[in-house]
PDB file of N, CA and C in Angstrom:
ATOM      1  N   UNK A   1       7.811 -33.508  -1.432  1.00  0.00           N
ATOM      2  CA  UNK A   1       8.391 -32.197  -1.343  1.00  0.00           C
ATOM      3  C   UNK A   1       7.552 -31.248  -2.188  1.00  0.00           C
ATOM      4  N   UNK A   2       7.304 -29.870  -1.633  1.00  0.00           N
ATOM      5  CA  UNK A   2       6.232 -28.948  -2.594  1.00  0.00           C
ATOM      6  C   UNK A   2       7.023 -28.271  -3.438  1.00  0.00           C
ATOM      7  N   UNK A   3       6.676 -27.640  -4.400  1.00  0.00           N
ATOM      8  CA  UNK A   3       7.181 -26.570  -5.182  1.00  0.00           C
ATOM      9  C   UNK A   3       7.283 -25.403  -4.818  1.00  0.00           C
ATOM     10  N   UNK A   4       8.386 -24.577  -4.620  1.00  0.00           N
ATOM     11  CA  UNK A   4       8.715 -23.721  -3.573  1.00  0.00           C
ATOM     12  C   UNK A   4       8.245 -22.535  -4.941  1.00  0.00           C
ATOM     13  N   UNK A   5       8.128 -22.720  -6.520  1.00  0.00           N
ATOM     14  CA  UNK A   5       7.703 -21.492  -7.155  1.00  0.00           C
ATOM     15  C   UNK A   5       6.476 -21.332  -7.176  1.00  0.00           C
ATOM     16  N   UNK A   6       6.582 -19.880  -7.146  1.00  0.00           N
ATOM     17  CA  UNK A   6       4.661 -19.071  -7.093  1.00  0.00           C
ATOM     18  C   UNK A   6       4.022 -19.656  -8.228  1.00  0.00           C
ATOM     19  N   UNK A   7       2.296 -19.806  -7.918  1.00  0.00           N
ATOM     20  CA  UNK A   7       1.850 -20.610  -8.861  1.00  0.00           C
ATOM     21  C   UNK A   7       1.412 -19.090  -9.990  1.00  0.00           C
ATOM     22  N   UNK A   8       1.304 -19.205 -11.280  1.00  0.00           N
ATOM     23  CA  UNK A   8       1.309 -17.583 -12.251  1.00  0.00           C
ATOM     24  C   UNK A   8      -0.359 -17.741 -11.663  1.00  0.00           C
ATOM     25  N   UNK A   9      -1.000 -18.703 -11.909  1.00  0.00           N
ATOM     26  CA  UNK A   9      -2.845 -18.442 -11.869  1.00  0.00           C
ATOM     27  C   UNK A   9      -2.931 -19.589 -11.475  1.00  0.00           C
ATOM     28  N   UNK A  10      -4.255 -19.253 -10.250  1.00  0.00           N
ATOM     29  CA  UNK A  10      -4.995 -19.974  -9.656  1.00  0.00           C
ATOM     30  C   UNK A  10      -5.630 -21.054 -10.296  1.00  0.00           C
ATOM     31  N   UNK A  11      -6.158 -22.083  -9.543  1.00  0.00           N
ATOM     32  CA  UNK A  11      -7.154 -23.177 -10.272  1.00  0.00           C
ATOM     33  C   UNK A  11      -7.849 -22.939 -11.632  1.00  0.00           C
ATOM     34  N   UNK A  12      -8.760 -21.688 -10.672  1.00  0.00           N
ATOM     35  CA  UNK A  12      -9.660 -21.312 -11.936  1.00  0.00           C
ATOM     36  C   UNK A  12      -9.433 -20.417 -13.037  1.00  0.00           C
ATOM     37  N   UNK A  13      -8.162 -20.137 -12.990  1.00  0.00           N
ATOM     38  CA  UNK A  13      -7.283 -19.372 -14.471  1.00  0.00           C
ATOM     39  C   UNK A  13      -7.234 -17.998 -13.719  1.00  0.00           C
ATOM     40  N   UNK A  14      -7.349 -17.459 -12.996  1.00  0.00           N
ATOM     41  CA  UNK A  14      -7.794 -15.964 -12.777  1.00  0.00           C
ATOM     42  C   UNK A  14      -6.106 -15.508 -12.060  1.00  0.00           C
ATOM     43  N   UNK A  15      -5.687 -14.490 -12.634  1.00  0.00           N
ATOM     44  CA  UNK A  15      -4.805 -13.888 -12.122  1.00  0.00           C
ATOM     45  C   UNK A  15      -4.636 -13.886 -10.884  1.00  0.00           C
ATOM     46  N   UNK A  16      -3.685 -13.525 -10.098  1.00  0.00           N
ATOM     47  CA  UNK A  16      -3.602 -13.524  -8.625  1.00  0.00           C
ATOM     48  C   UNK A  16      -3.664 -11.767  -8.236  1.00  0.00           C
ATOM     49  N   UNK A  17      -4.052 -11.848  -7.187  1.00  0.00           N
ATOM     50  CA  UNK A  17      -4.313 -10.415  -7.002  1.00  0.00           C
ATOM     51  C   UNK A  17      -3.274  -9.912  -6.703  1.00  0.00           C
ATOM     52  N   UNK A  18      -3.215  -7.915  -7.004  1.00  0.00           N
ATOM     53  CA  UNK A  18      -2.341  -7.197  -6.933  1.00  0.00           C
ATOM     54  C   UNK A  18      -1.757  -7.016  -5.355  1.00  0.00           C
ATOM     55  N   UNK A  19      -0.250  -6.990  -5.292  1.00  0.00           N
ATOM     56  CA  UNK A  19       0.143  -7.037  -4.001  1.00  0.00           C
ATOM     57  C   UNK A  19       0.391  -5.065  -3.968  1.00  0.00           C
ATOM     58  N   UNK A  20       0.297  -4.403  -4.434  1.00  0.00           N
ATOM     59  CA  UNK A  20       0.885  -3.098  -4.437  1.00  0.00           C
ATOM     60  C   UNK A  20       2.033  -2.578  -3.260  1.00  0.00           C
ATOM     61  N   UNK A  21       2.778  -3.644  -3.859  1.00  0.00           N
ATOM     62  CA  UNK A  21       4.275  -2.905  -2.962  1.00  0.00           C
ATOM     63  C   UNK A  21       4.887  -2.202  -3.309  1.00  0.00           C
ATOM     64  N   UNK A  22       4.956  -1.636  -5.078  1.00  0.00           N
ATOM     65  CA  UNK A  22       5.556  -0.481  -5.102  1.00  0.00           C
ATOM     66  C   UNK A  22       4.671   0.707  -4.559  1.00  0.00           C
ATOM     67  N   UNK A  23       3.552   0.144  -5.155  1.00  0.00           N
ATOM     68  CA  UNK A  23       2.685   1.948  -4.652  1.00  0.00           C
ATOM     69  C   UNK A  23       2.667   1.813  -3.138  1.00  0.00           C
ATOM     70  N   UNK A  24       2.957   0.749  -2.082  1.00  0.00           N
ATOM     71  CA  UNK A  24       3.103   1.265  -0.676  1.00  0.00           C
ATOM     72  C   UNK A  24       3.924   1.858  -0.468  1.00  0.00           C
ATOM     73  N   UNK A  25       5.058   1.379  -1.347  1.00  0.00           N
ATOM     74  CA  UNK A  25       6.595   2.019  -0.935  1.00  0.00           C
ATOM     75  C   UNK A  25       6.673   3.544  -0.988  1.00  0.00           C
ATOM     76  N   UNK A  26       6.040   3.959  -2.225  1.00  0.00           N
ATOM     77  CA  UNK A  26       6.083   5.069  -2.917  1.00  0.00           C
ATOM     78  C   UNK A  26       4.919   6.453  -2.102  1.00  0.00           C
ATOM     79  N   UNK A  27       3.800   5.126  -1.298  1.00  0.00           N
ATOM     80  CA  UNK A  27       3.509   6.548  -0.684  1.00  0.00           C
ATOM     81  C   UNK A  27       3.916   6.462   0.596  1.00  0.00           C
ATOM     82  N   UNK A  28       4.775   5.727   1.636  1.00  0.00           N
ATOM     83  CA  UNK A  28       5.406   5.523   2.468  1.00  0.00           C
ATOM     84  C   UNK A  28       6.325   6.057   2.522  1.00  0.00           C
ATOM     85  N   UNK A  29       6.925   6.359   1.437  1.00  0.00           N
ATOM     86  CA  UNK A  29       8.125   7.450   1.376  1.00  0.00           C
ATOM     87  C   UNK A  29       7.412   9.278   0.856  1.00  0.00           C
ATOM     88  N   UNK A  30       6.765   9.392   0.279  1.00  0.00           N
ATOM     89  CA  UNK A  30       6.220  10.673  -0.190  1.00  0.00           C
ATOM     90  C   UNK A  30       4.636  11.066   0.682  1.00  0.00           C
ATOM     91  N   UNK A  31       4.406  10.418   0.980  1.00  0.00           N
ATOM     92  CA  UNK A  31       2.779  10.839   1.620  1.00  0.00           C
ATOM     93  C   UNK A  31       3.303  10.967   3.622  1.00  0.00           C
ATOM     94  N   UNK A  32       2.346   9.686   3.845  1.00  0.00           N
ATOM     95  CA  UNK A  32       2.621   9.663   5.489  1.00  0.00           C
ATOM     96  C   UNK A  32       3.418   8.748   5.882  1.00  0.00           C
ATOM     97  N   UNK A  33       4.159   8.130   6.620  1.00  0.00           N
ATOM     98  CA  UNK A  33       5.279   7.092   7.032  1.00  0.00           C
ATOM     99  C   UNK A  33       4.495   6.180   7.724  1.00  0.00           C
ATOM    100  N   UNK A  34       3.895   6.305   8.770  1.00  0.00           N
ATOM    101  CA  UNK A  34       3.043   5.661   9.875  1.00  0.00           C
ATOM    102  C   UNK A  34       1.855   4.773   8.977  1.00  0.00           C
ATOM    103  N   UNK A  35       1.094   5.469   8.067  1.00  0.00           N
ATOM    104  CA  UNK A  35      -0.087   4.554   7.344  1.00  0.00           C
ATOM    105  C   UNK A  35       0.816   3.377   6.334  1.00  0.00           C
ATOM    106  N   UNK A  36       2.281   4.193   5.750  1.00  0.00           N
ATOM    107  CA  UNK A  36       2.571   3.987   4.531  1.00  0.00           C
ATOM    108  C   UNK A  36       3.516   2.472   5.081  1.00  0.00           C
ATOM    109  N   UNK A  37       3.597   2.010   6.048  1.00  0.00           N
ATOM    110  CA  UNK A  37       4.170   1.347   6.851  1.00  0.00           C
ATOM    111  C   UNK A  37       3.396   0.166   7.066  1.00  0.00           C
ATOM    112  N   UNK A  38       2.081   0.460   7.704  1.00  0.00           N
ATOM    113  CA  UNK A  38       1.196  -1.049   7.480  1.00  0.00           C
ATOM    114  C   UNK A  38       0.923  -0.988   6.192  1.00  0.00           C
ATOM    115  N   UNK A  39       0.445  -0.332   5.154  1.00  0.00           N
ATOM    116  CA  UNK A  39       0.045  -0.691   4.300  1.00  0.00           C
ATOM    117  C   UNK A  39       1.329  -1.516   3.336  1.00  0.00           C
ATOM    118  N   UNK A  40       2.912  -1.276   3.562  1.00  0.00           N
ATOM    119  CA  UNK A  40       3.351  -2.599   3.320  1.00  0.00           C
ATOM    120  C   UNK A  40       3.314  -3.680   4.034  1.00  0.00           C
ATOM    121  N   UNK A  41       3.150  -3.553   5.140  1.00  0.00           N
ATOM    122  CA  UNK A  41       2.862  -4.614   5.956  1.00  0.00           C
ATOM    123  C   UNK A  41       1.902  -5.552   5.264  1.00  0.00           C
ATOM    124  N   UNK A  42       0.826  -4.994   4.843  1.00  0.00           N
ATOM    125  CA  UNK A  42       0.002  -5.777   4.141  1.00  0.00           C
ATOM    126  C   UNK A  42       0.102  -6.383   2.463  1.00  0.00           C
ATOM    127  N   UNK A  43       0.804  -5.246   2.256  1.00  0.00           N
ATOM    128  CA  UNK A  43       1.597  -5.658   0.702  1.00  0.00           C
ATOM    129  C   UNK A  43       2.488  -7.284   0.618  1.00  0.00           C
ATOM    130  N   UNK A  44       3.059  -7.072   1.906  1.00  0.00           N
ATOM    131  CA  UNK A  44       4.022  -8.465   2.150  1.00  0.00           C
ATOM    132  C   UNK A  44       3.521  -9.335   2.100  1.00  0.00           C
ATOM    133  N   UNK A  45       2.192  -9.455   3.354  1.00  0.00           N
ATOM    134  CA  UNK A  45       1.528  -9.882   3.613  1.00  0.00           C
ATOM    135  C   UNK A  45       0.875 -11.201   2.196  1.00  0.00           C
ATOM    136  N   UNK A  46       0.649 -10.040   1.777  1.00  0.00           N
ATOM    137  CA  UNK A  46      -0.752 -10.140   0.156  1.00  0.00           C
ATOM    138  C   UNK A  46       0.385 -11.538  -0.615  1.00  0.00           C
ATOM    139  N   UNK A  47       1.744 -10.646  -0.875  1.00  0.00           N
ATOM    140  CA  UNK A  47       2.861 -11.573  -1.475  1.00  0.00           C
ATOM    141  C   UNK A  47       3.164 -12.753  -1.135  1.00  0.00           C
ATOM    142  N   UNK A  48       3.333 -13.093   0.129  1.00  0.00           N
ATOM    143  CA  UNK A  48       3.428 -13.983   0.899  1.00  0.00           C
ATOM    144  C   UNK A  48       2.625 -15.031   0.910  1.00  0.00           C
ATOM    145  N   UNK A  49       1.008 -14.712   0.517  1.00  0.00           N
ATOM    146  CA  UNK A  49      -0.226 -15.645   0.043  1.00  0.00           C
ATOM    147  C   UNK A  49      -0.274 -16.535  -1.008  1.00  0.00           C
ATOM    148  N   UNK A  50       0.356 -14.988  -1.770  1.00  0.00           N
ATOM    149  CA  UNK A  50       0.614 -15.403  -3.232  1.00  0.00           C
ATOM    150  C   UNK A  50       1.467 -16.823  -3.226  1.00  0.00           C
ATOM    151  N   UNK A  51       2.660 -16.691  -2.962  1.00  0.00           N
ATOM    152  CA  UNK A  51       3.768 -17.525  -3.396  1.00  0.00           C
ATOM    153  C   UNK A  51       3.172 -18.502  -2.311  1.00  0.00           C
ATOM    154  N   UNK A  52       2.264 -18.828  -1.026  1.00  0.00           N
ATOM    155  CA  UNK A  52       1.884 -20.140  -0.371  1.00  0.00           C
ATOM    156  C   UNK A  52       0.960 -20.604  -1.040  1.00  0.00           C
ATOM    157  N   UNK A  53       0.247 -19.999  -1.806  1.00  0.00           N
ATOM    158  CA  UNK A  53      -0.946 -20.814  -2.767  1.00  0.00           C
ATOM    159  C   UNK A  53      -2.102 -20.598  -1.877  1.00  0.00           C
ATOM    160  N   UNK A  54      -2.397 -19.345  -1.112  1.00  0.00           N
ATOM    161  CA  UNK A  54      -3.452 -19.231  -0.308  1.00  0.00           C
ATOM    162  C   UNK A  54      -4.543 -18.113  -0.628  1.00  0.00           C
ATOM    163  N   UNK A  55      -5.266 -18.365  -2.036  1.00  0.00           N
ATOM    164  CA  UNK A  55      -6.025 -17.474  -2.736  1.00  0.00           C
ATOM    165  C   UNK A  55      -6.660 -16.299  -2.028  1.00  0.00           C
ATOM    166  N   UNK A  56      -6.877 -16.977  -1.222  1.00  0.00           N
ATOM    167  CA  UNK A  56      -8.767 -16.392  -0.347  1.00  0.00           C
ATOM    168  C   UNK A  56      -7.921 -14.975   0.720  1.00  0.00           C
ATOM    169  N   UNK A  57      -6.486 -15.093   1.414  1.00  0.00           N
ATOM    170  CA  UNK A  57      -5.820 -15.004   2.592  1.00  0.00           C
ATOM    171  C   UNK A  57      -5.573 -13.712   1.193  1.00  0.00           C
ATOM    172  N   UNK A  58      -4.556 -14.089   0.359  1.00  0.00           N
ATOM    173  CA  UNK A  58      -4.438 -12.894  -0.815  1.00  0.00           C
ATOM    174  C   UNK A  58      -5.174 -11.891  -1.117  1.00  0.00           C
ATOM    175  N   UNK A  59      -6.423 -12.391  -1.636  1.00  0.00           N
ATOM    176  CA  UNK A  59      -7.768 -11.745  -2.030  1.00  0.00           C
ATOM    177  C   UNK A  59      -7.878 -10.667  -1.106  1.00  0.00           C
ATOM    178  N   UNK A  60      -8.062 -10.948   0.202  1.00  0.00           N
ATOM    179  CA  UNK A  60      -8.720 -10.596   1.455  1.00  0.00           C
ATOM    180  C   UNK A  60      -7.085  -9.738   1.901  1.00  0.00           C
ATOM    181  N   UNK A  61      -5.872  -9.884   1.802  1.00  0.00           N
ATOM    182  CA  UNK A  61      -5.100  -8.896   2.079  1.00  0.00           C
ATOM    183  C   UNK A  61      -4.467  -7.918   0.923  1.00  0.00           C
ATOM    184  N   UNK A  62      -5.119  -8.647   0.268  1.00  0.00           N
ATOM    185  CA  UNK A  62      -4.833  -7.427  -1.123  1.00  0.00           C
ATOM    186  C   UNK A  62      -5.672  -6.051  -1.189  1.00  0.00           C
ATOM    187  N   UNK A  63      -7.003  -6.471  -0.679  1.00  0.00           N
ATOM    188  CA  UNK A  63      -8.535  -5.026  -0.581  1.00  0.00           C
ATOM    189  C   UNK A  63      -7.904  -4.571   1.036  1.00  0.00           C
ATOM    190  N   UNK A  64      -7.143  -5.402   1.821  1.00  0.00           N
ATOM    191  CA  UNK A  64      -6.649  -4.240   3.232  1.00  0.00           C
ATOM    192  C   UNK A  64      -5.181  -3.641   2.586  1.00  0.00           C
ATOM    193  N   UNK A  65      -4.413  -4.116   2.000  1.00  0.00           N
ATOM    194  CA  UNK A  65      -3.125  -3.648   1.619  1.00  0.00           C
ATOM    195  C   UNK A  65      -3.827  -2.004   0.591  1.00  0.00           C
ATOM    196  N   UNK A  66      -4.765  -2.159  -0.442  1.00  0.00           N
ATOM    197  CA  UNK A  66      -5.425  -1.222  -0.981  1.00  0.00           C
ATOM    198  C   UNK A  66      -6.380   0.016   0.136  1.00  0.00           C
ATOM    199  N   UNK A  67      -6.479  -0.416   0.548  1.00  0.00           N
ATOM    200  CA  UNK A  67      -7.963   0.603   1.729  1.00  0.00           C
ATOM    201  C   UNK A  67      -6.325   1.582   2.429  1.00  0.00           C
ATOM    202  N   UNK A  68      -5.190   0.491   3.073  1.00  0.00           N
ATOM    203  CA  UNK A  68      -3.925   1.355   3.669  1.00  0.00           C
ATOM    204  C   UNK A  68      -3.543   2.569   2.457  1.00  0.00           C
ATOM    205  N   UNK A  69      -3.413   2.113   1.735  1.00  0.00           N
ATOM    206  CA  UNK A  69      -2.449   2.712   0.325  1.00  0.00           C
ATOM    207  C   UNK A  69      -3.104   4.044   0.188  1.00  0.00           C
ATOM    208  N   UNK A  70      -4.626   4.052   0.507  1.00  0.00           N
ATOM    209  CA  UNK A  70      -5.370   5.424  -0.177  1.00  0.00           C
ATOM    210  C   UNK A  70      -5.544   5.781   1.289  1.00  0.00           C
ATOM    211  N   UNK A  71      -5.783   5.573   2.395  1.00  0.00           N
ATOM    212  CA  UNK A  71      -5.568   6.299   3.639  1.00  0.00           C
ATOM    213  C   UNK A  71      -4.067   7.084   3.739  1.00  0.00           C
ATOM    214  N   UNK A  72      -2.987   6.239   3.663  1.00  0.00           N
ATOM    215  CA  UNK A  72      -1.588   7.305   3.683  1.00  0.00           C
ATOM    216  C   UNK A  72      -1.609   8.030   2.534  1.00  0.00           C
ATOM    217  N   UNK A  73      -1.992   8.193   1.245  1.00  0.00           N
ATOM    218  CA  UNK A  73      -2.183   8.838   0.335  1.00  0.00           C
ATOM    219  C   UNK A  73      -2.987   9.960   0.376  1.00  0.00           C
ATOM    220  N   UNK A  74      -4.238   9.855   1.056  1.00  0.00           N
ATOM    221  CA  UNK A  74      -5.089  11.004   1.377  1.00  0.00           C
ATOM    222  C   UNK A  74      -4.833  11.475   2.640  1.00  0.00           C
ATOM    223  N   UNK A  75      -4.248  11.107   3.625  1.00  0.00           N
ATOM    224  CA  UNK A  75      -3.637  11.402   5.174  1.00  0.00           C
ATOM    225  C   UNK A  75      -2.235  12.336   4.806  1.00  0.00           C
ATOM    226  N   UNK A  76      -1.555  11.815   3.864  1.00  0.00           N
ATOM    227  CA  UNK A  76      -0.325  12.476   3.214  1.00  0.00           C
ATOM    228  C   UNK A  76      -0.445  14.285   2.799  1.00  0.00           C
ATOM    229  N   UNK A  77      -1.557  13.941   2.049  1.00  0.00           N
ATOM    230  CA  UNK A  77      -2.154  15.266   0.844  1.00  0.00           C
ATOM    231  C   UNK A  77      -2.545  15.806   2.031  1.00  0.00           C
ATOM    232  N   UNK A  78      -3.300  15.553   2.943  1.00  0.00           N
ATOM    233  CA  UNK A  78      -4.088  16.660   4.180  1.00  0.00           C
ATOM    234  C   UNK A  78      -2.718  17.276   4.990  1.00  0.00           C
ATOM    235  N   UNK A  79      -1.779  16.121   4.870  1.00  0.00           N
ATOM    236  CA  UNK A  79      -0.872  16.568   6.130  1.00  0.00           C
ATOM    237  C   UNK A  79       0.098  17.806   5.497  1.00  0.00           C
ATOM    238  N   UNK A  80       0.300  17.798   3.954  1.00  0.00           N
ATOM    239  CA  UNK A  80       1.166  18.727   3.417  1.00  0.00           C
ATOM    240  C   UNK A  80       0.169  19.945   3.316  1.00  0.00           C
ATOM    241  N   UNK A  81      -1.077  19.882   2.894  1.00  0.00           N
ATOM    242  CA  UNK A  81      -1.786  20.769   2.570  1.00  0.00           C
ATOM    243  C   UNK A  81      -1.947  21.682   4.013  1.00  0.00           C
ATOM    244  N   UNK A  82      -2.432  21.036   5.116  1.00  0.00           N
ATOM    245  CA  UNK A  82      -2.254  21.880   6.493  1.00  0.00           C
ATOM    246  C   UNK A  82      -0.496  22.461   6.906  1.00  0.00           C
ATOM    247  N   UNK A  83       0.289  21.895   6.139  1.00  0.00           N
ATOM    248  CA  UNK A  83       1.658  22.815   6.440  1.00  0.00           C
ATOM    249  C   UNK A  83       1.771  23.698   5.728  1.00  0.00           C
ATOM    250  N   UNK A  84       1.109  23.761   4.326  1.00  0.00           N
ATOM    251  CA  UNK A  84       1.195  24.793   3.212  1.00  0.00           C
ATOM    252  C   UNK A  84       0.503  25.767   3.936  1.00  0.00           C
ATOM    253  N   UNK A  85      -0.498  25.624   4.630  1.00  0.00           N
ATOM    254  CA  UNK A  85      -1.448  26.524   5.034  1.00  0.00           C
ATOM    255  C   UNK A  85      -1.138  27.504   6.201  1.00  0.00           C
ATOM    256  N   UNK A  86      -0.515  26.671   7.079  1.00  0.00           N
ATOM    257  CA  UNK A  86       0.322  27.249   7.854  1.00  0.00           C
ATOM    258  C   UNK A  86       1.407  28.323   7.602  1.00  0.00           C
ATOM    259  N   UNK A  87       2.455  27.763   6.499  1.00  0.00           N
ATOM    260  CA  UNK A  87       3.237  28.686   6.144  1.00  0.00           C
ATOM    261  C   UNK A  87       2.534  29.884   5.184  1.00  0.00           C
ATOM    262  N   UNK A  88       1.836  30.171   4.330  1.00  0.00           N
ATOM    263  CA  UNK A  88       0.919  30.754   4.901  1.00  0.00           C
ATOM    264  C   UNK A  88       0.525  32.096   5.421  1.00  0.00           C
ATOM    265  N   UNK A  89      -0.171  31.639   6.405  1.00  0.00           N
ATOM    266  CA  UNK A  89      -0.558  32.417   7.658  1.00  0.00           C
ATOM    267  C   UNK A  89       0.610  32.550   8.202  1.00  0.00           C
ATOM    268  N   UNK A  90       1.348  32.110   8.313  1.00  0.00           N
ATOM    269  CA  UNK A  90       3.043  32.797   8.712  1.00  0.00           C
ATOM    270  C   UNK A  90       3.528  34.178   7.936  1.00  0.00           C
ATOM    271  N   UNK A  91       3.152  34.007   7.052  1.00  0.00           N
ATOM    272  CA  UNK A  91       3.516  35.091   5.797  1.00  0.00           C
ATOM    273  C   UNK A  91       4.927  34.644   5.503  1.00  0.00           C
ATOM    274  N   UNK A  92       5.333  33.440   5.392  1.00  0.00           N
ATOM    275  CA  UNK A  92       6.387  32.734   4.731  1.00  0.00           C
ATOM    276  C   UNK A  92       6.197  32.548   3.453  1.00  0.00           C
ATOM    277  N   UNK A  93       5.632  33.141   2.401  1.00  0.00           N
ATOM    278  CA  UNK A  93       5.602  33.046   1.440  1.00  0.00           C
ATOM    279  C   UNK A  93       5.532  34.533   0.680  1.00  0.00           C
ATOM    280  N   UNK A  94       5.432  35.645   1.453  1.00  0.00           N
ATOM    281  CA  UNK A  94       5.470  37.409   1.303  1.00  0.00           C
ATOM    282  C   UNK A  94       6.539  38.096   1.718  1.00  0.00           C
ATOM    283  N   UNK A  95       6.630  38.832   0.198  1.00  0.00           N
ATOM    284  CA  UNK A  95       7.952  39.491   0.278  1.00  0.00           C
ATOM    285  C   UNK A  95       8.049  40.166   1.486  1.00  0.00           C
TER     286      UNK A  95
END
């Protein structure tokens, strides 16, 4: 029977890599929904490695869970910044 708890560090002592599920959450809710969505997908993902003991699968979905995180983050900032801009040129912001 295996040990169903996450191992803290790998073979070679080295921390396990960052799953960033709060910061997906956080720009999934405040940035864009659609990016901020796979990029937990991949957060889970990353976690899920973690606790099977599958270093390499982690490693490798931890740098895609990261690459998502700063796409909805910078997709986020463009998408508010083009509504600011808009309102705007509306003159929604003049007395």
């Amino acid at each position: 029977m295996s040990d169903p708890s996450p191992p803290a560090e790998s073979s070679t002592g080295a921390r396990p890599p960052r799953a960033y599920l709060g910061w997906s959450l956080v720009a999934t809710i405040a940035c864009f929904l659609p990016l901020g969505l796979i990029a937990l997908y991949y957060g889970f993902r990353t976690n899920r490695a973690i606790v099977e003991g599958r270093p390499d699968d982690a490693i490798r979905d931890s740098r895609v869970t990261r690459r998502w995180l700063l796409a909805t983050a910078i997709v986020g900032v463009a998408v508010y910044l083009v509504i600011a801009a808009v309102f705007v040129l509306l003159g929604a912001f003049s007395p």
